[in-house]
PDB file of N, CA and C in Angstrom:
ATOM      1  N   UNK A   1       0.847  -1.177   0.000  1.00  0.00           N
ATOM      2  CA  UNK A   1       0.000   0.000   0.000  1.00  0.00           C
ATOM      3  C   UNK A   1       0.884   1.230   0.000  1.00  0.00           C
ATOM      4  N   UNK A   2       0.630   1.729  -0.949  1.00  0.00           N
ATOM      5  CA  UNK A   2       1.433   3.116  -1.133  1.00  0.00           C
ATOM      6  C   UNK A   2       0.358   4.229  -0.726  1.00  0.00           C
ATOM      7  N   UNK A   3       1.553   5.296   0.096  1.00  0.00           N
ATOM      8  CA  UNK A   3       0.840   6.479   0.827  1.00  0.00           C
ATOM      9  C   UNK A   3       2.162   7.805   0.457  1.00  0.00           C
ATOM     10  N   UNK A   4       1.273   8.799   0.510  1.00  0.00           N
ATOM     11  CA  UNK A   4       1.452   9.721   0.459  1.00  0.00           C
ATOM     12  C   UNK A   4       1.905  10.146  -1.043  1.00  0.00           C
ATOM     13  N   UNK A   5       2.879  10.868  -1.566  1.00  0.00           N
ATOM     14  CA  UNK A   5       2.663  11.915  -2.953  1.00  0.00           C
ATOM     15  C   UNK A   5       3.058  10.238  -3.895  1.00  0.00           C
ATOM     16  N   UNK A   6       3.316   9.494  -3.549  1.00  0.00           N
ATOM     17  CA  UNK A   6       3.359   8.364  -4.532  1.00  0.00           C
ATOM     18  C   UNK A   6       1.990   8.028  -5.210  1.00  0.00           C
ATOM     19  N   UNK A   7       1.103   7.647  -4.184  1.00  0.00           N
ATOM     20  CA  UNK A   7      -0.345   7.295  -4.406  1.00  0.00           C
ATOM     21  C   UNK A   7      -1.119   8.451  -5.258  1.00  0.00           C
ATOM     22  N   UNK A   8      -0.825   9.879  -5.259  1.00  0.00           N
ATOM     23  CA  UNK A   8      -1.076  11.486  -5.999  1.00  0.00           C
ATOM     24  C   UNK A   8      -1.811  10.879  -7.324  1.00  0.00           C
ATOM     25  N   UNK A   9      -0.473  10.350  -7.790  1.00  0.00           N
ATOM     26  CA  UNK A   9      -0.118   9.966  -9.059  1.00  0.00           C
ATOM     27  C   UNK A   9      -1.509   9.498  -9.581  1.00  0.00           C
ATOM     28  N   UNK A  10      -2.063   7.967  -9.047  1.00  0.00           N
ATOM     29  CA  UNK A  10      -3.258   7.408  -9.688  1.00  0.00           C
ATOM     30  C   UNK A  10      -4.358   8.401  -9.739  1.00  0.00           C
ATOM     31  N   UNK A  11      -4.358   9.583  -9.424  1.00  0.00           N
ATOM     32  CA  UNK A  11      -5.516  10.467  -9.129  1.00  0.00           C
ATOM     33  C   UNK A  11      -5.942  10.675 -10.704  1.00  0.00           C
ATOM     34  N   UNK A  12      -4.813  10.984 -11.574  1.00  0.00           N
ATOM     35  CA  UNK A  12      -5.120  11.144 -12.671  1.00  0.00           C
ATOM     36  C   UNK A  12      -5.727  11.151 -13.829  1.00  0.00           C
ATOM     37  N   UNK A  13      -5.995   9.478 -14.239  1.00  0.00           N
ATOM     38  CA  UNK A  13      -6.688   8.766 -14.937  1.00  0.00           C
ATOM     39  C   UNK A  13      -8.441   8.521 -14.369  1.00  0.00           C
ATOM     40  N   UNK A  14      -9.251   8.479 -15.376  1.00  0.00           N
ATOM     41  CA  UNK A  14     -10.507   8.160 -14.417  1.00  0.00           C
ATOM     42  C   UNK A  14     -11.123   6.780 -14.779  1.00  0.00           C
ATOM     43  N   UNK A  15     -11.523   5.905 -13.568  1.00  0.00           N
ATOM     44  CA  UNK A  15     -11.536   4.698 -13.797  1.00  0.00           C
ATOM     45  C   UNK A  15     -12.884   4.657 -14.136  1.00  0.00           C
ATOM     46  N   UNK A  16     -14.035   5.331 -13.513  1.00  0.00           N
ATOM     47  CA  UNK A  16     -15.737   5.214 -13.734  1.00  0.00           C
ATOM     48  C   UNK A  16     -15.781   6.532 -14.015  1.00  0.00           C
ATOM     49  N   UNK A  17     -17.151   6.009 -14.495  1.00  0.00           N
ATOM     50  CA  UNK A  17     -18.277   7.142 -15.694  1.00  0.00           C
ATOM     51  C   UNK A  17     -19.711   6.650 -15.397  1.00  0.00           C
ATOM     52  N   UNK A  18     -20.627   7.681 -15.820  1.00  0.00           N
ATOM     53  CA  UNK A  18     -22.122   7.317 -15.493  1.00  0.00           C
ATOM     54  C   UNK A  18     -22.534   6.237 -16.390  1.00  0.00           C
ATOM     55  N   UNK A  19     -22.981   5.565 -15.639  1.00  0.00           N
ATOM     56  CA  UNK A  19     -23.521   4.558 -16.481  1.00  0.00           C
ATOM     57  C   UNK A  19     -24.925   4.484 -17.525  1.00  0.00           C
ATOM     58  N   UNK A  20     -25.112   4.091 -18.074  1.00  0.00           N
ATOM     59  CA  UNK A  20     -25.953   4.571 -19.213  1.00  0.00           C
ATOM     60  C   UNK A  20     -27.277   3.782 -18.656  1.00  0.00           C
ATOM     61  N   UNK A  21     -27.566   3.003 -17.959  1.00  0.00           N
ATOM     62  CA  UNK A  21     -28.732   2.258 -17.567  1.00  0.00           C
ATOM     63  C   UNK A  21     -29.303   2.661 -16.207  1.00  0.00           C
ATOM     64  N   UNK A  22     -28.671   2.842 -15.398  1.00  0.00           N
ATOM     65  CA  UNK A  22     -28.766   2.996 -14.214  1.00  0.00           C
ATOM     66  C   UNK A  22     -28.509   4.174 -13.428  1.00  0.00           C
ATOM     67  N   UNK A  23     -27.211   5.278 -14.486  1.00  0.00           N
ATOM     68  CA  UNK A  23     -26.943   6.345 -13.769  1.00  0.00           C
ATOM     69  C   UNK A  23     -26.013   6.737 -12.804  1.00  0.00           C
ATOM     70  N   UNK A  24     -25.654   5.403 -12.372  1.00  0.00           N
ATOM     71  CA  UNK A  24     -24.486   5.794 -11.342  1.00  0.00           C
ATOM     72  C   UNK A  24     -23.538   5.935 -11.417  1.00  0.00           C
ATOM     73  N   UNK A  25     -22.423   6.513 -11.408  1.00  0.00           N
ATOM     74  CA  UNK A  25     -20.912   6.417 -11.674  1.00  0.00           C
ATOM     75  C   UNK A  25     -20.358   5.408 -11.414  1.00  0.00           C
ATOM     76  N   UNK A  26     -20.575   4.102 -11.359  1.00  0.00           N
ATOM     77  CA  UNK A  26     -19.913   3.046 -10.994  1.00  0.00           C
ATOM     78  C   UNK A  26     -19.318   2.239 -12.117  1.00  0.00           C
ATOM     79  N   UNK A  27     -19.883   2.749 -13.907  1.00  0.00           N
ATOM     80  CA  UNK A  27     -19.230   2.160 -14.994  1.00  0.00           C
ATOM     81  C   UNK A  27     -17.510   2.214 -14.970  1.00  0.00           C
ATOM     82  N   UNK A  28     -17.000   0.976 -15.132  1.00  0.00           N
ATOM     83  CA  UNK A  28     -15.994   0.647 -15.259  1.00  0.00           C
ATOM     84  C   UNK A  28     -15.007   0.814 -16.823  1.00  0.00           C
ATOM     85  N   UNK A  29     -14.451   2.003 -17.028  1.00  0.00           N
ATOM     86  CA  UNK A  29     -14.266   2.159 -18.419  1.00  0.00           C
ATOM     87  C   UNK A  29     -13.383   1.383 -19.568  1.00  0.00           C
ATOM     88  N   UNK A  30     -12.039   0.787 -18.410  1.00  0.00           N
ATOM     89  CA  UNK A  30     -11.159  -0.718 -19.004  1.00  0.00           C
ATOM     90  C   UNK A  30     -11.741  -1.624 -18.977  1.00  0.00           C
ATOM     91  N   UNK A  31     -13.000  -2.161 -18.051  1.00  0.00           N
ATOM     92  CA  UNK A  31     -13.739  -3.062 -17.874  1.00  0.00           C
ATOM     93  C   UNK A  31     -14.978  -3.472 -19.311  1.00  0.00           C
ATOM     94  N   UNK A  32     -15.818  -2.351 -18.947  1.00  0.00           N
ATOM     95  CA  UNK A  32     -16.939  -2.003 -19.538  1.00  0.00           C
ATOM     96  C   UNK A  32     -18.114  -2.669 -19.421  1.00  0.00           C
ATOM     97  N   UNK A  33     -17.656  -2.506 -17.908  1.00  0.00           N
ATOM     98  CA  UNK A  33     -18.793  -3.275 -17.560  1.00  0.00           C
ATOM     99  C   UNK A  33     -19.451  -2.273 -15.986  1.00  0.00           C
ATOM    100  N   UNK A  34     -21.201  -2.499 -15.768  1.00  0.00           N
ATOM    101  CA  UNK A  34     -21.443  -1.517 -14.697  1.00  0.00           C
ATOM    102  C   UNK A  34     -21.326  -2.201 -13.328  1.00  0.00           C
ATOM    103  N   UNK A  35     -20.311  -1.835 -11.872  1.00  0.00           N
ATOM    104  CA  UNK A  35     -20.708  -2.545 -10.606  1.00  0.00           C
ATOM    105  C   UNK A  35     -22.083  -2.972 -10.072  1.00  0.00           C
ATOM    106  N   UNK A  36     -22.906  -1.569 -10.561  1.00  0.00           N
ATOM    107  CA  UNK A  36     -24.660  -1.861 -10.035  1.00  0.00           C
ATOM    108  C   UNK A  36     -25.285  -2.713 -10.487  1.00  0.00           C
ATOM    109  N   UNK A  37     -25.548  -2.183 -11.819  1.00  0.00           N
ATOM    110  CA  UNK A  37     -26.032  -3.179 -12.626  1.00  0.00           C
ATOM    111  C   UNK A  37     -25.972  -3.938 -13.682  1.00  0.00           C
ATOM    112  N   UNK A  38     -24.677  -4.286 -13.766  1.00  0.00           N
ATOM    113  CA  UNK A  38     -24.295  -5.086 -14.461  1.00  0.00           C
ATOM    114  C   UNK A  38     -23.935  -4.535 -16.267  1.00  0.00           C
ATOM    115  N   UNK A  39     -24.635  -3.730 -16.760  1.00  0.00           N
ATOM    116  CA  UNK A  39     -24.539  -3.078 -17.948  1.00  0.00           C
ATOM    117  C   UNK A  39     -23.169  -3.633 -18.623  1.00  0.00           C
ATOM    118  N   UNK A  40     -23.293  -4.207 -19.140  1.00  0.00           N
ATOM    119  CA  UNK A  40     -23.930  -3.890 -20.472  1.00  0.00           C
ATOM    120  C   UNK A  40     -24.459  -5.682 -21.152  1.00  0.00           C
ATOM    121  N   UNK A  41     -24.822  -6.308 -19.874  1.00  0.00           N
ATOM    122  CA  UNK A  41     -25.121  -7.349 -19.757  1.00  0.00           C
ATOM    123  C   UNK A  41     -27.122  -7.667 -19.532  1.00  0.00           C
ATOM    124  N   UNK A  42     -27.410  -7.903 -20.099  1.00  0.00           N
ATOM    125  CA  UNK A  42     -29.289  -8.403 -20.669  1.00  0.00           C
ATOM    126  C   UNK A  42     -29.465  -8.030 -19.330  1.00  0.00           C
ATOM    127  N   UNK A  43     -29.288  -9.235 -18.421  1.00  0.00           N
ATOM    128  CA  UNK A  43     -30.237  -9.322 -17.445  1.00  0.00           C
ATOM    129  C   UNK A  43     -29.286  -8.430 -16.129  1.00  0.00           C
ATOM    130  N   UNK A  44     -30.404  -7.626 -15.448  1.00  0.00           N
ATOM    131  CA  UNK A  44     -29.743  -7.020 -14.137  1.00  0.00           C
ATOM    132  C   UNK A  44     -28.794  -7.823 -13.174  1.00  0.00           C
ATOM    133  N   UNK A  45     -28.118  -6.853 -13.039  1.00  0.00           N
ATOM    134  CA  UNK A  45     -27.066  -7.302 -11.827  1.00  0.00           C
ATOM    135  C   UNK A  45     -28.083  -7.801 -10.039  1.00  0.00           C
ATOM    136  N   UNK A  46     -27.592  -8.761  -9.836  1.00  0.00           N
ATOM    137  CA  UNK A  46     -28.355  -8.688  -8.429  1.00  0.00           C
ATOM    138  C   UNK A  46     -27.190  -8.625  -7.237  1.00  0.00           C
ATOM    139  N   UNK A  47     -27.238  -7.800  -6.453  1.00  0.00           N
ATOM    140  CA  UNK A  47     -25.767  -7.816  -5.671  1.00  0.00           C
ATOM    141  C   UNK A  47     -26.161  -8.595  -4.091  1.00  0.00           C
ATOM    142  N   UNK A  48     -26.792 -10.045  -4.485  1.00  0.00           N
ATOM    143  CA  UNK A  48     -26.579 -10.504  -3.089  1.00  0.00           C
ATOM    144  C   UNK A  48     -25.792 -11.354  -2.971  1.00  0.00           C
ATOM    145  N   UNK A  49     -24.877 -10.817  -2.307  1.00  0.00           N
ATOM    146  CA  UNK A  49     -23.266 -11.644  -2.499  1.00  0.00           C
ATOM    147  C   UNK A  49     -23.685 -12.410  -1.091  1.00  0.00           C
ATOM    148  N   UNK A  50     -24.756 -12.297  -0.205  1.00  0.00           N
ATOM    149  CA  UNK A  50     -24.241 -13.113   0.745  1.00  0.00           C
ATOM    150  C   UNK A  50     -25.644 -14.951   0.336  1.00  0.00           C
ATOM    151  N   UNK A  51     -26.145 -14.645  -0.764  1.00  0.00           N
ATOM    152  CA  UNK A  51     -27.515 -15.693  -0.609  1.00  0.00           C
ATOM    153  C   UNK A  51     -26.737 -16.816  -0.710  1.00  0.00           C
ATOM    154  N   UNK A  52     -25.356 -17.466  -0.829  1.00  0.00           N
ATOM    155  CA  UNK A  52     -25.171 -18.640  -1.286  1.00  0.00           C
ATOM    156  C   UNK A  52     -24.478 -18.749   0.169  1.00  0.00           C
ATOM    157  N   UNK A  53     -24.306 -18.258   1.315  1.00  0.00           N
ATOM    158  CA  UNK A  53     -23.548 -18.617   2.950  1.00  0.00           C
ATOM    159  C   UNK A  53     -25.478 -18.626   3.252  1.00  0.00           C
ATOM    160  N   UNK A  54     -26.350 -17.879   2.627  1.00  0.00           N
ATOM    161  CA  UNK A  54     -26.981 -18.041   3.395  1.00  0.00           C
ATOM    162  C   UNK A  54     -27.951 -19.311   3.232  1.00  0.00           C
ATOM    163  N   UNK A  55     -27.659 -19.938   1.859  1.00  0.00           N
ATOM    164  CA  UNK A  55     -28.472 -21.057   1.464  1.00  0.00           C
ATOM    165  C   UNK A  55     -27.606 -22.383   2.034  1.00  0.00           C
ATOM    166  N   UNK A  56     -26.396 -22.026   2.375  1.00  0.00           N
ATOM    167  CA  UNK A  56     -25.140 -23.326   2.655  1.00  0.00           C
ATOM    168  C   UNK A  56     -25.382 -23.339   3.993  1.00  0.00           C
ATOM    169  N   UNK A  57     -25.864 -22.074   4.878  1.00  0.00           N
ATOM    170  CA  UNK A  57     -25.718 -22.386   6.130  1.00  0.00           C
ATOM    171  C   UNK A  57     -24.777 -21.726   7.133  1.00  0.00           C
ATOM    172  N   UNK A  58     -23.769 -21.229   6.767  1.00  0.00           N
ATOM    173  CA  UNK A  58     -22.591 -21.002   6.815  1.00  0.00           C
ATOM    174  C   UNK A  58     -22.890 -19.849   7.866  1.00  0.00           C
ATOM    175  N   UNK A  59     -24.108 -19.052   7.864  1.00  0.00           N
ATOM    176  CA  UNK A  59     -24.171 -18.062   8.866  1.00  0.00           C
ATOM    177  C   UNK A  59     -25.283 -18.503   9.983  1.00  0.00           C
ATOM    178  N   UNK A  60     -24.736 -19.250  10.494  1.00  0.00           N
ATOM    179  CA  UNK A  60     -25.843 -19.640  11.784  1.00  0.00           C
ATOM    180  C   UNK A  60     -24.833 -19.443  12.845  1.00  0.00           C
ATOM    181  N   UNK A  61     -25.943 -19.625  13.833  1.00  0.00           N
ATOM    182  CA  UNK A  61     -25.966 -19.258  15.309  1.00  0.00           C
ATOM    183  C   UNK A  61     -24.426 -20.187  16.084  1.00  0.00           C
ATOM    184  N   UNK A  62     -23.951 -19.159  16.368  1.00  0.00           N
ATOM    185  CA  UNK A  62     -22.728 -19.481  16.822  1.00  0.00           C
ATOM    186  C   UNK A  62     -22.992 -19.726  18.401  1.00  0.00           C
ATOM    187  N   UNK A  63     -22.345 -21.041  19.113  1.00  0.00           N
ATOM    188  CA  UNK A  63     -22.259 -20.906  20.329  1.00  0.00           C
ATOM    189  C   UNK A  63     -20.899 -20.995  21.179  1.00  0.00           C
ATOM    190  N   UNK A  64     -20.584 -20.162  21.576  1.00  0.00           N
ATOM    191  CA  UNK A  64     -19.149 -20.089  22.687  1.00  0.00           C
ATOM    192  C   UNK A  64     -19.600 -20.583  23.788  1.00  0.00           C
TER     193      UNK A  64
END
């Protein structure tokens, strides 16, 4: 992790832009693809990153 006038540097270039579906600045422009919603892909992005711990189980009741 670089800090201070080293890190300056990346300020430069811009990595996101509004996205054309959704609006948010989260389009990825080397990518070309949107974080929200997925753009430029048919079907919407769904961001529930946790439904597959929660279908496995993986987040239950802990006992100490």
């Amino acid at each position: 992790l670089m800090l201070g006038l080293p890190a300056l540097g990346k300020w430069r270039n811009k990595m996101h832009t509004l996205c054309r579906r959704c609006g948010s600045k989260v389009y990825h422009l080397q990518r070309s693809t949107c974080g929200k919603c997925g753009y430029p892909a048919k079907c919407k992005r769904k961001g529930d990153w946790m439904a597959g711990k929660k279908r496995c189980g993986v987040l239950q009741e802990r006992s100490y």
